[in-house]
N, C-alpha and C. Protein backbone atom coordinates (compact mmCIF):
# COMPACT_ATOMS: atom_id res chain seq x y z
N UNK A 1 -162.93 104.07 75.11
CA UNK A 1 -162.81 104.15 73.67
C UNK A 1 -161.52 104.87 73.34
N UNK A 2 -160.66 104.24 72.43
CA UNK A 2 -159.44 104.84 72.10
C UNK A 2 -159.77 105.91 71.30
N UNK A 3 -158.63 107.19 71.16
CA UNK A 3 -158.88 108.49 70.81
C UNK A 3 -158.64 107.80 69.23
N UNK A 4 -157.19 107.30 68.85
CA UNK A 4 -156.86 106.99 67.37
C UNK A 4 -157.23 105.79 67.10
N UNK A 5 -156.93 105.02 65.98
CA UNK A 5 -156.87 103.77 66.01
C UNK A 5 -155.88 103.26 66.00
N UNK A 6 -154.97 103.98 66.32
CA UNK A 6 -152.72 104.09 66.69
C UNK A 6 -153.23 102.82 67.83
N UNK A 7 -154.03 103.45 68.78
CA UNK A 7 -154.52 103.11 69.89
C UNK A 7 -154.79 101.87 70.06
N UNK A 8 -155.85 101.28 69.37
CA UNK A 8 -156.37 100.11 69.50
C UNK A 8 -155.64 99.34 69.06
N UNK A 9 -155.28 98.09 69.47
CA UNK A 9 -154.56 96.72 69.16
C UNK A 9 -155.01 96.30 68.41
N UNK A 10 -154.24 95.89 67.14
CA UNK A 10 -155.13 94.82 66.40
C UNK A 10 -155.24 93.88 66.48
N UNK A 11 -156.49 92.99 65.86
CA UNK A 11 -156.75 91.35 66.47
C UNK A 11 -156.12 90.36 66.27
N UNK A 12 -154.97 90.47 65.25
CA UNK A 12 -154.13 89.96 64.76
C UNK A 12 -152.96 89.74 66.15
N UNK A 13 -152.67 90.92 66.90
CA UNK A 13 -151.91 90.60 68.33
C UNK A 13 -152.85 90.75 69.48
N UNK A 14 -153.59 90.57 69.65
CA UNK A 14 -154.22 90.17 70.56
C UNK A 14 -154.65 88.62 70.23
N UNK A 15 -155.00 88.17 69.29
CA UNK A 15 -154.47 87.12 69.15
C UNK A 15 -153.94 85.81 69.93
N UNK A 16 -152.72 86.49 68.61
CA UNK A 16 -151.35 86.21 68.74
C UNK A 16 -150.82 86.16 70.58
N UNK A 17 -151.22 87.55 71.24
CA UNK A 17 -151.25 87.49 72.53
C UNK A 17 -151.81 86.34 73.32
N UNK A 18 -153.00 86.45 72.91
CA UNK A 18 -153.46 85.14 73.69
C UNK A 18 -153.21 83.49 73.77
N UNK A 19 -152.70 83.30 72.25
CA UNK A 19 -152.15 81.79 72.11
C UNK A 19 -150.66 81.80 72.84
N UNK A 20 -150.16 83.16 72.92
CA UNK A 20 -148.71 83.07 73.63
C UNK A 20 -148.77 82.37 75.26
N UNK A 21 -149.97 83.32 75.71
CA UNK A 21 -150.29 82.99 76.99
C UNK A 21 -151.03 81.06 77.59
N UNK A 22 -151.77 81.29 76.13
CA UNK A 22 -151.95 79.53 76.71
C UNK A 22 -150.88 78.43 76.51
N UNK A 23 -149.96 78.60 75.57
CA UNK A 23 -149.33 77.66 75.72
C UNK A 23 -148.50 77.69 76.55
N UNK A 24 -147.49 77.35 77.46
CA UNK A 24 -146.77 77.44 78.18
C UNK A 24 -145.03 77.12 77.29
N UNK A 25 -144.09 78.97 77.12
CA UNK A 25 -142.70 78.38 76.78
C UNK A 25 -141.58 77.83 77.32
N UNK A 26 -140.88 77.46 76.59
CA UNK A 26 -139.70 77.15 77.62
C UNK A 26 -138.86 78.81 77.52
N UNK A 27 -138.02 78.80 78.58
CA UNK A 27 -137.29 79.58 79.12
C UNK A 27 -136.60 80.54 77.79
N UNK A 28 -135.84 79.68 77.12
CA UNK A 28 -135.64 80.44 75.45
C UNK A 28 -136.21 80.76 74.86
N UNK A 29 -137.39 80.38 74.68
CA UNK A 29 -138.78 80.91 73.91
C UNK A 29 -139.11 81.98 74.16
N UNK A 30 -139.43 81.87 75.76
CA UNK A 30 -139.41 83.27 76.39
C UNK A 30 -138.84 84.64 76.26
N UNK A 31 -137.50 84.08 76.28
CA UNK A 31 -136.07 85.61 76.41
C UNK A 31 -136.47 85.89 74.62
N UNK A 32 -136.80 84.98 73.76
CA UNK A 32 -136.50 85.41 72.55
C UNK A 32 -137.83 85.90 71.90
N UNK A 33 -139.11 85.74 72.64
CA UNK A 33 -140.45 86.76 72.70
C UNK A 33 -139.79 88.12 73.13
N UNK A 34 -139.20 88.11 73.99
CA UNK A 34 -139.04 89.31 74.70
C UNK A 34 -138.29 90.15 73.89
N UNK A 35 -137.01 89.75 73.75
CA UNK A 35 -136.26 90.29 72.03
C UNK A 35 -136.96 90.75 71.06
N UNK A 36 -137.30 90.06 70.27
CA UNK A 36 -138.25 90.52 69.30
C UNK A 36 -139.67 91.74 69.38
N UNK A 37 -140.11 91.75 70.98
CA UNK A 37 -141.04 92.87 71.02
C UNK A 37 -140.53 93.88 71.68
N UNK A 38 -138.96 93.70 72.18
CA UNK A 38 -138.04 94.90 72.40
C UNK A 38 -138.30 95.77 71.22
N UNK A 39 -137.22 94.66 69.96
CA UNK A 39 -137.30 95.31 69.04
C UNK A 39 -138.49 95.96 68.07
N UNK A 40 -139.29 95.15 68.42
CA UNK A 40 -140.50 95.28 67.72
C UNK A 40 -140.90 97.34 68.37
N UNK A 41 -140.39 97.50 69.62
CA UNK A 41 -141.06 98.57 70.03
C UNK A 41 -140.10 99.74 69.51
N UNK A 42 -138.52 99.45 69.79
CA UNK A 42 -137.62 100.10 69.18
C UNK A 42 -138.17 101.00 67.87
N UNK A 43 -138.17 99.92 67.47
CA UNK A 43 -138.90 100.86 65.80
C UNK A 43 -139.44 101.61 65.50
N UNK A 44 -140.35 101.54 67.09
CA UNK A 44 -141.27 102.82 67.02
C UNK A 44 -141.12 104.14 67.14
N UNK A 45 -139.94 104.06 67.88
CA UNK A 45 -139.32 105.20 68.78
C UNK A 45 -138.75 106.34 67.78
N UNK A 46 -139.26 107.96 67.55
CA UNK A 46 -139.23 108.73 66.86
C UNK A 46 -138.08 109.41 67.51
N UNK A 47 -136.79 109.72 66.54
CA UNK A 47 -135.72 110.27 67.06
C UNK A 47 -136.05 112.04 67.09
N UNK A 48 -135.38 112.97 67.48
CA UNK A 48 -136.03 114.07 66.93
C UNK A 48 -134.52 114.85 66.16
N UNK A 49 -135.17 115.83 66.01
CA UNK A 49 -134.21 116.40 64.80
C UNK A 49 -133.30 117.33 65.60
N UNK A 50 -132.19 117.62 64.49
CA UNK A 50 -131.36 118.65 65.49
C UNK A 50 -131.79 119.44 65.75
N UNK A 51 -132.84 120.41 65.64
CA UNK A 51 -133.48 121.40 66.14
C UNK A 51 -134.50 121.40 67.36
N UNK A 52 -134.93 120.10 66.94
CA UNK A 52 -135.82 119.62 68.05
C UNK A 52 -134.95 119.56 69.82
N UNK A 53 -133.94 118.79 69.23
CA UNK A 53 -133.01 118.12 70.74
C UNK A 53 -132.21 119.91 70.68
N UNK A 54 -131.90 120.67 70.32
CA UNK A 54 -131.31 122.04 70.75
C UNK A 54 -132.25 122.71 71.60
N UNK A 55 -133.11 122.43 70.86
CA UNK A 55 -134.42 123.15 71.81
C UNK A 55 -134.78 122.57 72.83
N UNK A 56 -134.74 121.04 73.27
CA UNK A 56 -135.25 120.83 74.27
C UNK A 56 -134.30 120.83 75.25
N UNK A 57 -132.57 120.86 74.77
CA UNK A 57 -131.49 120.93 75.53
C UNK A 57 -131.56 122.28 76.35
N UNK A 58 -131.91 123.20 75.61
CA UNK A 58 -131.84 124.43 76.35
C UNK A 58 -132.77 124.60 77.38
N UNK A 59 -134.05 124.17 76.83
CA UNK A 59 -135.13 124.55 78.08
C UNK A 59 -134.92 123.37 79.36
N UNK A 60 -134.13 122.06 79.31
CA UNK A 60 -133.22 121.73 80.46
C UNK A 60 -132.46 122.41 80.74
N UNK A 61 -131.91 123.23 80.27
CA UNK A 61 -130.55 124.21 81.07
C UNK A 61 -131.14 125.21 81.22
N UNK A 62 -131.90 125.94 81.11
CA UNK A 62 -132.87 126.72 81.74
C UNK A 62 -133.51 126.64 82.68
N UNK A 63 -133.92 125.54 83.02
CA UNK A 63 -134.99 125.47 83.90
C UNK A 63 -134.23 125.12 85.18
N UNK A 64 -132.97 124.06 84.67
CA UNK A 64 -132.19 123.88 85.72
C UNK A 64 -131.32 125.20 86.84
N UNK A 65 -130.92 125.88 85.59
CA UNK A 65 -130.56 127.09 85.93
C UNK A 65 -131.21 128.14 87.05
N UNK A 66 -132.51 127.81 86.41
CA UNK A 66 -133.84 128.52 87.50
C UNK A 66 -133.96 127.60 88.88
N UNK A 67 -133.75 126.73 88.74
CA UNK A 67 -133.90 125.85 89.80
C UNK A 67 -132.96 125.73 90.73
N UNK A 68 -131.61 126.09 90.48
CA UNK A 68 -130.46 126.23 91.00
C UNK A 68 -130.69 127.53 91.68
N UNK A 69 -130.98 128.70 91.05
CA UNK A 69 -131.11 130.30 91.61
C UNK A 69 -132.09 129.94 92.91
N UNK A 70 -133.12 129.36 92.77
CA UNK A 70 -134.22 128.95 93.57
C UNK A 70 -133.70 128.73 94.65
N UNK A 71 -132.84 127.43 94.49
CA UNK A 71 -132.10 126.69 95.76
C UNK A 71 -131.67 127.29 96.64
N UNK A 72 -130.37 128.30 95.81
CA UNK A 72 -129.45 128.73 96.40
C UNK A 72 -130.33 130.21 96.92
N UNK A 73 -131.14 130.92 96.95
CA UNK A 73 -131.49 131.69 97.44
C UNK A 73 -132.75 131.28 98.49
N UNK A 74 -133.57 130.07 98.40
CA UNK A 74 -133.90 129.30 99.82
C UNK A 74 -133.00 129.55 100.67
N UNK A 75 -131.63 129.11 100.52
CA UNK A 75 -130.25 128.15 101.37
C UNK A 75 -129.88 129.69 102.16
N UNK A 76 -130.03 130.68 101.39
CA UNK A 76 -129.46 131.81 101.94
C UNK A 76 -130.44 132.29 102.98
N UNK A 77 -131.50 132.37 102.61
CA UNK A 77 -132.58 132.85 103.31
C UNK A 77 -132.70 131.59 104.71
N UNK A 78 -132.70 130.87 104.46
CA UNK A 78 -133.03 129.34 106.19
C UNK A 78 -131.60 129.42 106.76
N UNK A 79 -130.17 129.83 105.52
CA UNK A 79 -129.36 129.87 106.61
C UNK A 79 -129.50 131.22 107.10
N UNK A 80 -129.54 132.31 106.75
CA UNK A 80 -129.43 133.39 107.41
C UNK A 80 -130.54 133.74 108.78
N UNK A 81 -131.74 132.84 108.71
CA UNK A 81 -132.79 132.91 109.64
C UNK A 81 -132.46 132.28 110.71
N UNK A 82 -131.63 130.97 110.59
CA UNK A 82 -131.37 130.03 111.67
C UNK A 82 -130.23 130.65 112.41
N UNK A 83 -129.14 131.69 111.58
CA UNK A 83 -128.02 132.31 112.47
C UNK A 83 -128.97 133.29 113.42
N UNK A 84 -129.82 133.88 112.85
CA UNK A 84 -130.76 134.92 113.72
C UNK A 84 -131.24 133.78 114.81
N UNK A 85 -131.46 132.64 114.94
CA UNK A 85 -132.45 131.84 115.72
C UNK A 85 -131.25 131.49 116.68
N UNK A 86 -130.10 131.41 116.62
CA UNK A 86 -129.76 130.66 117.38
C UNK A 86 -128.31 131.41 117.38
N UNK A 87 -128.64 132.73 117.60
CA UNK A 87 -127.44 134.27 118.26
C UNK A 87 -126.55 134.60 117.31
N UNK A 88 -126.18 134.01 116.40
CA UNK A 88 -124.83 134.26 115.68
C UNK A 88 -125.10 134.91 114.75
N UNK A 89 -125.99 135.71 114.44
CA UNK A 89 -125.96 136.52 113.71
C UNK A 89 -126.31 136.02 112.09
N UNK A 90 -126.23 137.13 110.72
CA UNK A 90 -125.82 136.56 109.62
C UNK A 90 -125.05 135.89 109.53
N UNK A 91 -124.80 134.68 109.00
CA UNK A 91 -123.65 133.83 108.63
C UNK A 91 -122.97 134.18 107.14
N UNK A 92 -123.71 134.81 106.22
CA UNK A 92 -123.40 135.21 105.08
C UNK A 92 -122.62 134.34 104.07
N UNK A 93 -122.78 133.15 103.98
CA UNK A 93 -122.01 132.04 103.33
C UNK A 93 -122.75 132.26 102.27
């Protein structure tokens, strides 16, 4: 059971869906179904506001940021263990 009724298809394209499927198109018919429910979906697509995309820009550069510190202090720690493993000491790179 769908949560909204955003959700549920109406019978109007389901339909519509189904007479698409029995008839068989030609090749242009096709590409130009496909067009139209590109666009058809386009429309849907909610841009967000400048405040919205600042905010979500940052918590990508944040997180990346964190993720980078992460790395690079793994990298230090497996290289500095493997110079211990195999005589040479810290490598300290």
């Amino acid at each position: 059971m769908a949560r909204r009724d955003l959700d549920v298809p109406s019978e109007d394209v389901v339909d519509k869906a189904k007479a698409d499927r029995a008839e068989r198109r030609n090749p242009f018919a096709r590409v130009a179904l496909f067009i139209r429910q590109v666009i058809g979906e386009l429309k849907k697509v909610v841009t967000p506001t400048r405040r919205e995309l600042v905010n979500y820009t940052l918590v990508v550069l944040v997180f990346v940021v964190i993720m980078m510190a992460l790395v690079s202090l793994l990298d230090f720690v497996f290289g500095t263990g493997v110079g211990y493993v195999f005589g040479n000491g810290p490598t300290g790179s």
